[in-house]
Protein backbone atom coordinates (compact mmCIF):
# COMPACT_ATOMS: atom_id res chain seq x y z
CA UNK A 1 28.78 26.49 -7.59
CA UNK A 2 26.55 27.81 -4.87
CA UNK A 3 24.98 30.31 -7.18
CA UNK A 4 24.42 27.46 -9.44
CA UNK A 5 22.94 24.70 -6.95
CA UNK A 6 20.54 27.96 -5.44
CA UNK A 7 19.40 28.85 -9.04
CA UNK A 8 18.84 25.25 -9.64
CA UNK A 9 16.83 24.53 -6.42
CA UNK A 10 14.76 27.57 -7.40
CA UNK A 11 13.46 26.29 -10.44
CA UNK A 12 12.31 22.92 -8.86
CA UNK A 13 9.04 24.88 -8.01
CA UNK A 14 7.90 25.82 -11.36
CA UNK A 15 9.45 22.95 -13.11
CA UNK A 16 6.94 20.66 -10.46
CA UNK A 17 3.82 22.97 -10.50
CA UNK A 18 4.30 23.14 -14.93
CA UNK A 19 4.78 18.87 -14.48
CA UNK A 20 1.40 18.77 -12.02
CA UNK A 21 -0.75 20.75 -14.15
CA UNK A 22 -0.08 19.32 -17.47
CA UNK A 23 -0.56 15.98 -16.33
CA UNK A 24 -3.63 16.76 -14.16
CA UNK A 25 -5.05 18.15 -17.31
CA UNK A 26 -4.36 15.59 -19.14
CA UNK A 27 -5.53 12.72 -16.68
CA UNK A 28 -9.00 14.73 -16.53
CA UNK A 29 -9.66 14.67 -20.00
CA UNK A 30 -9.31 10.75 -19.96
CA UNK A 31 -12.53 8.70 -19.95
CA UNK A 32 -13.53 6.37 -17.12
CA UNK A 33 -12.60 8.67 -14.23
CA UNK A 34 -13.28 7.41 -10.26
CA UNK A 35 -16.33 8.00 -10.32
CA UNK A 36 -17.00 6.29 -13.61
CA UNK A 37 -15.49 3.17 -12.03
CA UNK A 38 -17.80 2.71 -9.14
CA UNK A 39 -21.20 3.72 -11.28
CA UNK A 40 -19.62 0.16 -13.50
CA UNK A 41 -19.71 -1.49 -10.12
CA UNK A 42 -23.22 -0.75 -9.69
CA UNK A 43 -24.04 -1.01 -12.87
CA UNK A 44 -22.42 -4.43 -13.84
CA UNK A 45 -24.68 -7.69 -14.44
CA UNK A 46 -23.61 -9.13 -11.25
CA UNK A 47 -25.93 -6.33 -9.69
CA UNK A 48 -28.26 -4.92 -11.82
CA UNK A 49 -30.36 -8.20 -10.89
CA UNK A 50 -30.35 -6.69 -7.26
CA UNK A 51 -33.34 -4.12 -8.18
CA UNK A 52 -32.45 -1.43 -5.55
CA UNK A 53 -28.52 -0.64 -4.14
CA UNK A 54 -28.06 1.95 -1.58
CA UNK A 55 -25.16 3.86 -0.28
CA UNK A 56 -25.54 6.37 2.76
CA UNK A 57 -29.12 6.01 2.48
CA UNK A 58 -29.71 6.94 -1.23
CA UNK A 59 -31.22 4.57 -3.41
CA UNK A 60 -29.29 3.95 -6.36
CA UNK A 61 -31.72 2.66 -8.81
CA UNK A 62 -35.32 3.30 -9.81
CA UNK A 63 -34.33 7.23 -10.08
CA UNK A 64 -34.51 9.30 -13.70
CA UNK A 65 -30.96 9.84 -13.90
CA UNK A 66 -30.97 12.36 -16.45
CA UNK A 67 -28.66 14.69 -15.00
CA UNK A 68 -26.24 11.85 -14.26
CA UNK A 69 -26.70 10.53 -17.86
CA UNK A 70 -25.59 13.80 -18.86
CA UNK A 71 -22.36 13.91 -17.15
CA UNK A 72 -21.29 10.47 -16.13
CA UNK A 73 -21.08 7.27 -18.81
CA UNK A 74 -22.85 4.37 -17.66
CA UNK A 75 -25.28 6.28 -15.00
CA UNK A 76 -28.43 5.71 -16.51
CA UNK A 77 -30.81 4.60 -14.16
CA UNK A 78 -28.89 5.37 -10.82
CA UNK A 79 -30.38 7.93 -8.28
CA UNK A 80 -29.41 11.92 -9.00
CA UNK A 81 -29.05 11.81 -5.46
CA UNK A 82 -26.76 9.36 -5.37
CA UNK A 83 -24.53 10.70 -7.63
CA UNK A 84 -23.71 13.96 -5.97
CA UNK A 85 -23.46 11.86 -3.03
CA UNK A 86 -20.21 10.29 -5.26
CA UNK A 87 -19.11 13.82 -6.40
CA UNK A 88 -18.95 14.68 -3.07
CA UNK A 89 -16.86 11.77 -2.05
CA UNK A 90 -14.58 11.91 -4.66
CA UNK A 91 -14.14 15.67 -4.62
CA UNK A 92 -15.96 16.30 -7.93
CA UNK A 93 -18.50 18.53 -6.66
CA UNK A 94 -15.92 21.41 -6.57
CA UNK A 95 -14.80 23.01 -9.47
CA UNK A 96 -11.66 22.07 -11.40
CA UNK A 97 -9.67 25.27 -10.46
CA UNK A 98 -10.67 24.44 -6.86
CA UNK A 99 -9.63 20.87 -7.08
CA UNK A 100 -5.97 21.42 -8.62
CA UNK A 101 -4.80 23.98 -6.25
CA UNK A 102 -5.96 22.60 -2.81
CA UNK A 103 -4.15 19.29 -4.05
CA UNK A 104 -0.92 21.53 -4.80
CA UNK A 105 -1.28 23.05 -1.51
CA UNK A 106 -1.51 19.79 0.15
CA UNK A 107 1.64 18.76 -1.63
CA UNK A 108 3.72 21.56 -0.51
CA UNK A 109 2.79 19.99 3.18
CA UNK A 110 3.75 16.58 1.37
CA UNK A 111 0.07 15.79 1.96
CA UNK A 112 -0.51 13.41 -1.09
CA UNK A 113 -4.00 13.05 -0.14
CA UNK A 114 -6.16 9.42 0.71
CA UNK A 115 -6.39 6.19 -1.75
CA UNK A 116 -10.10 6.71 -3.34
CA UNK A 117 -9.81 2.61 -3.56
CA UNK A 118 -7.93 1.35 -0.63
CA UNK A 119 -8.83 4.13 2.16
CA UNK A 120 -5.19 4.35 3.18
CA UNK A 121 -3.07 7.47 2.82
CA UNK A 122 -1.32 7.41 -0.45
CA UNK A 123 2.17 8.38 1.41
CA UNK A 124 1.80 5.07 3.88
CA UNK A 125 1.39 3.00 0.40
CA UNK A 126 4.23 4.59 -1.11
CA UNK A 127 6.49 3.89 1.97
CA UNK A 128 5.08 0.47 2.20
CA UNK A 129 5.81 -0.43 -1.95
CA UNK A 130 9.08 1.49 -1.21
CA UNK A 131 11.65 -1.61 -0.03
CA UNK A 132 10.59 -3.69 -3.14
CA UNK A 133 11.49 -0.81 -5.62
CA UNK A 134 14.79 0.51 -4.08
CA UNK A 135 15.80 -3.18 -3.78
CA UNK A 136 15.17 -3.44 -7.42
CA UNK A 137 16.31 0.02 -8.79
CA UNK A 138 19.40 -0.12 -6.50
CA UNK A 139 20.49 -3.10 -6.89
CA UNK A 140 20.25 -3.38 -10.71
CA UNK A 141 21.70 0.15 -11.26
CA UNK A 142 24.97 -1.03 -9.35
CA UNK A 143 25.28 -4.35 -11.24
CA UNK A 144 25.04 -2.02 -14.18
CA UNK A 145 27.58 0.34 -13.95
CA UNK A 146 29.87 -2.13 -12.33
CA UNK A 147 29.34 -4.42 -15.58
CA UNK A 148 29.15 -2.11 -18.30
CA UNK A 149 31.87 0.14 -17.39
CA UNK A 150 35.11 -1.81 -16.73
CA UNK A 151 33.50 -3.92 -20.09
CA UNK A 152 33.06 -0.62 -22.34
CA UNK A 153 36.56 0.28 -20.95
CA UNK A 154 37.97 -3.07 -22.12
CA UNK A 155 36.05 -2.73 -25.43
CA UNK A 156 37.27 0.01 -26.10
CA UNK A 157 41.08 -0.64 -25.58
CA UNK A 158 40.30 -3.72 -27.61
CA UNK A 159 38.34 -2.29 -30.02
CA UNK A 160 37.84 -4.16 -33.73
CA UNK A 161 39.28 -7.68 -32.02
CA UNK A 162 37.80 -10.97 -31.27
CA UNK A 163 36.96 -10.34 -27.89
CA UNK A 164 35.13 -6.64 -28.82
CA UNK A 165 32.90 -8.83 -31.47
CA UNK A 166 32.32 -11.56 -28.87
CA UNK A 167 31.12 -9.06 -26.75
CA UNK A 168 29.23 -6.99 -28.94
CA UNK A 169 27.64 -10.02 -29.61
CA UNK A 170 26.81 -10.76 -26.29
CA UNK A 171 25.06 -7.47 -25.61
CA UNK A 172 22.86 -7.44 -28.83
CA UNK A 173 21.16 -10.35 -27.79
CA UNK A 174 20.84 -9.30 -24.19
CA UNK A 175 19.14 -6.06 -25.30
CA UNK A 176 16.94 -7.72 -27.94
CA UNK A 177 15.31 -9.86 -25.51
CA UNK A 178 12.69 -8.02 -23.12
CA UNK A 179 13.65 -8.12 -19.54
CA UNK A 180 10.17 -10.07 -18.69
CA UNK A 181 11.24 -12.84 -21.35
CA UNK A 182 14.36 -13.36 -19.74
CA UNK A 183 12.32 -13.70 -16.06
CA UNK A 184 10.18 -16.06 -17.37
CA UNK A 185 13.03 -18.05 -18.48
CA UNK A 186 14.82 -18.01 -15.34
CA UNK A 187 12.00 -19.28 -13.49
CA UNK A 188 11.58 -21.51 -16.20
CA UNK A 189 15.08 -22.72 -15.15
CA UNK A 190 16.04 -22.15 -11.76
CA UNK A 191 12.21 -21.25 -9.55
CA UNK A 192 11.31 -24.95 -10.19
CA UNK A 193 9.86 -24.36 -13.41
CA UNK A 194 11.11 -27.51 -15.59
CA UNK A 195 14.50 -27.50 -13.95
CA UNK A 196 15.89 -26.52 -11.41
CA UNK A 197 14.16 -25.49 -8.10
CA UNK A 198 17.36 -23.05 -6.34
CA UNK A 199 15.53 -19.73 -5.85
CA UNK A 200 12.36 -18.75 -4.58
CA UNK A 201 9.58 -18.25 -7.41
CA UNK A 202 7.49 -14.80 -5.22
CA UNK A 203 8.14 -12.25 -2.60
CA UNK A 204 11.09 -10.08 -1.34
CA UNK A 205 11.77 -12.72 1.80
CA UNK A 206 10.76 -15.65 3.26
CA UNK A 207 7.68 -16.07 5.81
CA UNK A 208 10.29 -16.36 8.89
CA UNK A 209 12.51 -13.57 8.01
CA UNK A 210 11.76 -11.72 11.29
CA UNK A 211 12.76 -15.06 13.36
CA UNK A 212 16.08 -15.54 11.62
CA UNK A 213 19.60 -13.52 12.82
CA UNK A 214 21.13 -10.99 10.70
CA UNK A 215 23.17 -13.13 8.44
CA UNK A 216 20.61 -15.15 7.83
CA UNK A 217 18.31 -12.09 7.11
CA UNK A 218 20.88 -10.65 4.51
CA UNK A 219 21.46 -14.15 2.54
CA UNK A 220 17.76 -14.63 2.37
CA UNK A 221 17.27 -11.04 1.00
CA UNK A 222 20.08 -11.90 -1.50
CA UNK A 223 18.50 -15.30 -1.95
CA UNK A 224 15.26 -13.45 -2.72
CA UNK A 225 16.63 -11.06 -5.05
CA UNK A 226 19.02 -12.63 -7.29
CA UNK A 227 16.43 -13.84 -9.84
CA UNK A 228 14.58 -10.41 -10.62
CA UNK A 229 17.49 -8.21 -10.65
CA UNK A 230 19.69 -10.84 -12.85
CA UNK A 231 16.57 -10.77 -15.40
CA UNK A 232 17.02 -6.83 -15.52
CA UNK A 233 20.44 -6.11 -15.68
CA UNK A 234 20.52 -8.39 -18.65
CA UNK A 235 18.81 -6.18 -20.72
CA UNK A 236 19.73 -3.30 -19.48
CA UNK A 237 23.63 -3.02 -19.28
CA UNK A 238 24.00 -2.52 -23.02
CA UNK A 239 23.51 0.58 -23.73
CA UNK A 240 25.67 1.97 -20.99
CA UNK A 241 28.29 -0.50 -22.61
CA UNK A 242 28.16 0.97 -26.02
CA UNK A 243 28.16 4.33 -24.43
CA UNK A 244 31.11 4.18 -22.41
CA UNK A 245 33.06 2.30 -25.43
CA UNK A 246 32.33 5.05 -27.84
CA UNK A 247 32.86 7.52 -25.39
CA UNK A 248 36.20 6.21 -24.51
CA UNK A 249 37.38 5.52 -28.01
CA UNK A 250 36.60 9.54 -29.06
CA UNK A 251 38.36 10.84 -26.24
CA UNK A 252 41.62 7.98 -26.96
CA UNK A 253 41.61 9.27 -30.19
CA UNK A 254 42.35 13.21 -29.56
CA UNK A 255 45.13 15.60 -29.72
CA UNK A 256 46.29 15.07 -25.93
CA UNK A 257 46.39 11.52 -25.79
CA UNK A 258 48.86 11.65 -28.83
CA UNK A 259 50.76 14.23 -26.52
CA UNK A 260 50.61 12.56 -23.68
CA UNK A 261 52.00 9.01 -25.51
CA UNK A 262 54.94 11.91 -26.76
CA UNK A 263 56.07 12.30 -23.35
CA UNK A 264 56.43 8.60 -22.59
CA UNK A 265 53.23 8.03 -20.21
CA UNK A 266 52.32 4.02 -19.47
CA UNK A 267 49.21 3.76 -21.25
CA UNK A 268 47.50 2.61 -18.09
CA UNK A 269 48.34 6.35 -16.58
CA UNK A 270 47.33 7.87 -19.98
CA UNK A 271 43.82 5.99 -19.61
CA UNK A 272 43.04 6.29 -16.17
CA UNK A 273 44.97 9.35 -15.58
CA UNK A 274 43.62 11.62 -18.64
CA UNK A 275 41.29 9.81 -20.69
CA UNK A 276 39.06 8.44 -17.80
CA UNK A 277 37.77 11.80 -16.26
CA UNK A 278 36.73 13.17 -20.02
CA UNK A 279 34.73 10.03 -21.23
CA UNK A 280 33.08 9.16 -17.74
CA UNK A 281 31.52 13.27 -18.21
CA UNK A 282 28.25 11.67 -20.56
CA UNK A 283 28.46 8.06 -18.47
CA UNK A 284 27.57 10.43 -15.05
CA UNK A 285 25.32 12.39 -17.21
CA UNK A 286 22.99 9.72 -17.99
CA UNK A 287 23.22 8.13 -14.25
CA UNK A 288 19.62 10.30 -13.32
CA UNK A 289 17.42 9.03 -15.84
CA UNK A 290 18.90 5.69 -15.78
CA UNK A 291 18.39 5.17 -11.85
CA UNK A 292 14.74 6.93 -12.27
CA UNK A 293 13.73 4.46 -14.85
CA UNK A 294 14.84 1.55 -13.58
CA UNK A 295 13.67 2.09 -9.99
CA UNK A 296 9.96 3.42 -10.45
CA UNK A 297 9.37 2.55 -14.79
CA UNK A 298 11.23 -0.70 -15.29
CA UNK A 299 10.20 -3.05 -12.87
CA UNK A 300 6.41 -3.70 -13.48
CA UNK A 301 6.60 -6.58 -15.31
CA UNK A 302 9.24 -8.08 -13.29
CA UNK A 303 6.98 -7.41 -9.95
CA UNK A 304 4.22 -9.00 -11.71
CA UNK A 305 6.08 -12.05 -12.48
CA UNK A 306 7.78 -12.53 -8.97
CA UNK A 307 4.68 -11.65 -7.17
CA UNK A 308 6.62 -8.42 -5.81
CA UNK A 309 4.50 -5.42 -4.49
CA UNK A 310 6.16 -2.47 -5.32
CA UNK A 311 5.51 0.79 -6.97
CA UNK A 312 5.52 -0.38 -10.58
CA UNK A 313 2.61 -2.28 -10.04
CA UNK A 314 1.12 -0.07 -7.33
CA UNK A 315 1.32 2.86 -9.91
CA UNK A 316 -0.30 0.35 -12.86
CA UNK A 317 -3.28 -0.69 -10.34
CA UNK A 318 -4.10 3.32 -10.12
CA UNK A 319 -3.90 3.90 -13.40
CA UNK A 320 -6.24 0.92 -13.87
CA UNK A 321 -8.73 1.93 -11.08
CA UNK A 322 -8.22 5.85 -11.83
CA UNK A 323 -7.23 6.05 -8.43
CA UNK A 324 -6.31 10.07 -8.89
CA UNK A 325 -4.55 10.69 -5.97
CA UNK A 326 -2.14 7.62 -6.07
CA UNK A 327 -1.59 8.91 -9.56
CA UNK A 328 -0.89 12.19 -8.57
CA UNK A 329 0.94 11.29 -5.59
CA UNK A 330 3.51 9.34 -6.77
CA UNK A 331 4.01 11.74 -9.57
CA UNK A 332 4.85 14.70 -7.43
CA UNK A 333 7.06 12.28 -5.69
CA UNK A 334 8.70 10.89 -8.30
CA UNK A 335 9.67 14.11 -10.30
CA UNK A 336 10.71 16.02 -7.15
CA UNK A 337 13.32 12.89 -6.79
CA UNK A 338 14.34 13.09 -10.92
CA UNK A 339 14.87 16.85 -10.24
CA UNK A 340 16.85 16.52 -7.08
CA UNK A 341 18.89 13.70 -8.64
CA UNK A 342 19.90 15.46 -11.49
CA UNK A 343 20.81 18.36 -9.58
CA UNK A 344 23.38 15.39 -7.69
CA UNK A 345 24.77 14.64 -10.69
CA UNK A 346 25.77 18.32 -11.80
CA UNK A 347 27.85 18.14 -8.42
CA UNK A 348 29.27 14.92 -9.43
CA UNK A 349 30.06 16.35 -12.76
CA UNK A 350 32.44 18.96 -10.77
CA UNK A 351 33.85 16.03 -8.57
CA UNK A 352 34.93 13.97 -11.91
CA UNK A 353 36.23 17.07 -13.64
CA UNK A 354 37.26 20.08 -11.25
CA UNK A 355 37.83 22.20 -14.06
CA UNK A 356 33.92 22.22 -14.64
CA UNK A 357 32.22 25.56 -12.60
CA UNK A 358 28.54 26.05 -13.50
CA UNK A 359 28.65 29.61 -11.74
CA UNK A 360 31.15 30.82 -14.12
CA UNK A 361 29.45 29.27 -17.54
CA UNK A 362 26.10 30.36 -16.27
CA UNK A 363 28.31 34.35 -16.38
């Protein structure tokens, strides 16, 4: 297993540099880059009544532009001077080789570089959206497994009766309707909406939160919470139902569970004893993408609609603004945790199922 985990570990680094290229590629072919964004600002009706801007000294408008009109959309009319000025400031006045590889060394420091919009270093705003998303992301991937598995488990013992359909039911309609759809309607119901007013409608706690003692503090975190993760982990415990039924029901229906039945084990020791460790393999499997998704994909909408900072809507206001290190930032970050997690759940894979040694496959 050591061989394994040190092989694994190894390939993090190309894996990461192959995932920063490609998308920095990518992201510079787009239209409407930084620097696009604050010519717009300048450009806009609101100010092209103001005859002359300046910034650092440079005056903005009266100039030719042409070289600017060549390169940038929307420049015409805005000082050459005050363009490089820009390129300087945003870093464009280096070449794109230059560009990508003194960001990549800054990441191997875990230097993610300075917000081009808010002036703040992008690692400070990823630490400060942090608490909103792990609240989220944790506490929704719990509720999950600890739903979907005992109930895929029962489904699957009871599989083709009234309760299965009930259920089945149940989770059709829970993952037809979008997650935001089902926030809405819980405001709608218990935020004060039309209804009810029981939870709070924005925010992660309440205004006092620092005054009140640690009980307190924990049932007005809870109190908080309940509404946003409930309207997530009702769309989004079905699948993992369905998976650990059908997983459950192809492993009850091989050659050593007849066997095992032969020699007179309880069923509850034949499930939980045999048939357990071999279906919860492609449930543990599926544990890294569904934690990554929920805690930095999943949750945009529902921070939108609960007025909750986090990254999902940190990460949507980059990609709005083209704020490229943001962007970049919390894309290095992000995939370095995917890899690391999925290298967690290859150990947990040996920790279900003993008999499972990577070294010796890998030979």
């Amino acid at each position: 297993m050591g061989i394994y985990l040190l092989r694994r570990l190894l390939l993090i680094v190309p894996t990461l540099f192959g995932i920063i290229l490609i998308n920095f590629l990518v992201i510079q072919l787009a239209p409407g880059g930084p620097l696009e964004q604050v010519i717009a600002r300048y450009t806009s009706p609101d100010t092209a009544d103001q005859g002359r801007l300046t910034s650092g000294g440079a005056e903005t408008r009266g100039g030719s532009g042409s070289a600017a009109d060549a390169r940038y959309r929307g420049a015409r009319g805005l000082d050459p001077q005050f363009i490089k000025e820009l390129e300087v400031q945003f870093g464009y006045d280096q070449p794109l080789t230059t560009r990508f590889f003194k960001m990549v060394g800054n990441f191997l420091r875990f230097d993610l570089g300075t917000s081009f919009f808010q002036s703040r270093p992008v690692l400070d705003l990823i630490l400060e959206k942090l608490p909103v998303s792990i609240s989220l992301g944790l506490w929704t991937t719990l509720l999950i497994y600890l739903i979907s598995i005992p109930l895929g488990i029962a489904k699957a013992i009871r599989d083709g009766s009234r309760f299965d359909v009930w259920t089945s039911g149940v989770i059709v309609v829970g993952y037809a309707v979008p997650s935001f759809l089902v926030a809405v309607l819980l405001i709608v119901l218990f935020a004060g909406g039309s209804f009810w007013q029981i939870f709070p409608l924005r925010g992660l706690v309440s205004d006092d939160f620092a005054s009140l003692s640690l009980g307190a503090k924990l049932l007005d975190y809870a109190w908080h919470m309940t509404l946003p993760v409930l309207s997530m982990v009702i769309g989004g415990f079905a699948t993992l139902t369905l998976l650990t039924k059908n997983s459950f029901l192809d492993e009850i229906g091989k050659q050593y569970v007849v066997t095992a039945r032969a020699k007179g084990l309880t069923e509850r020791r034949i499930l939980y004893g045999h048939v357990f460790r071999n279906a919860m393999l492609i449930v543990i499997a599926g544990f890294p993408a569904a934690f990554i998704g929920i805690l930095f994909t999943s949750s945009l909408l529902t921070e939108v609609i609960f007025s909750l900072d986090g990254l999902g809507l940190l990460g949507f206001q980059a990609a709005e603004k083209r704020d490229y290190p943001i962007i970049f930032g919390t894309l290095y970050l992000f995939s370095l945790i995917g890899l690391m997690t999925n290298i967690v759940s290859d150990v947990t894979y040996t920790l279900v199922d003993p008999r499972i040694d990577f070294d010796r496959r890998d030979n």
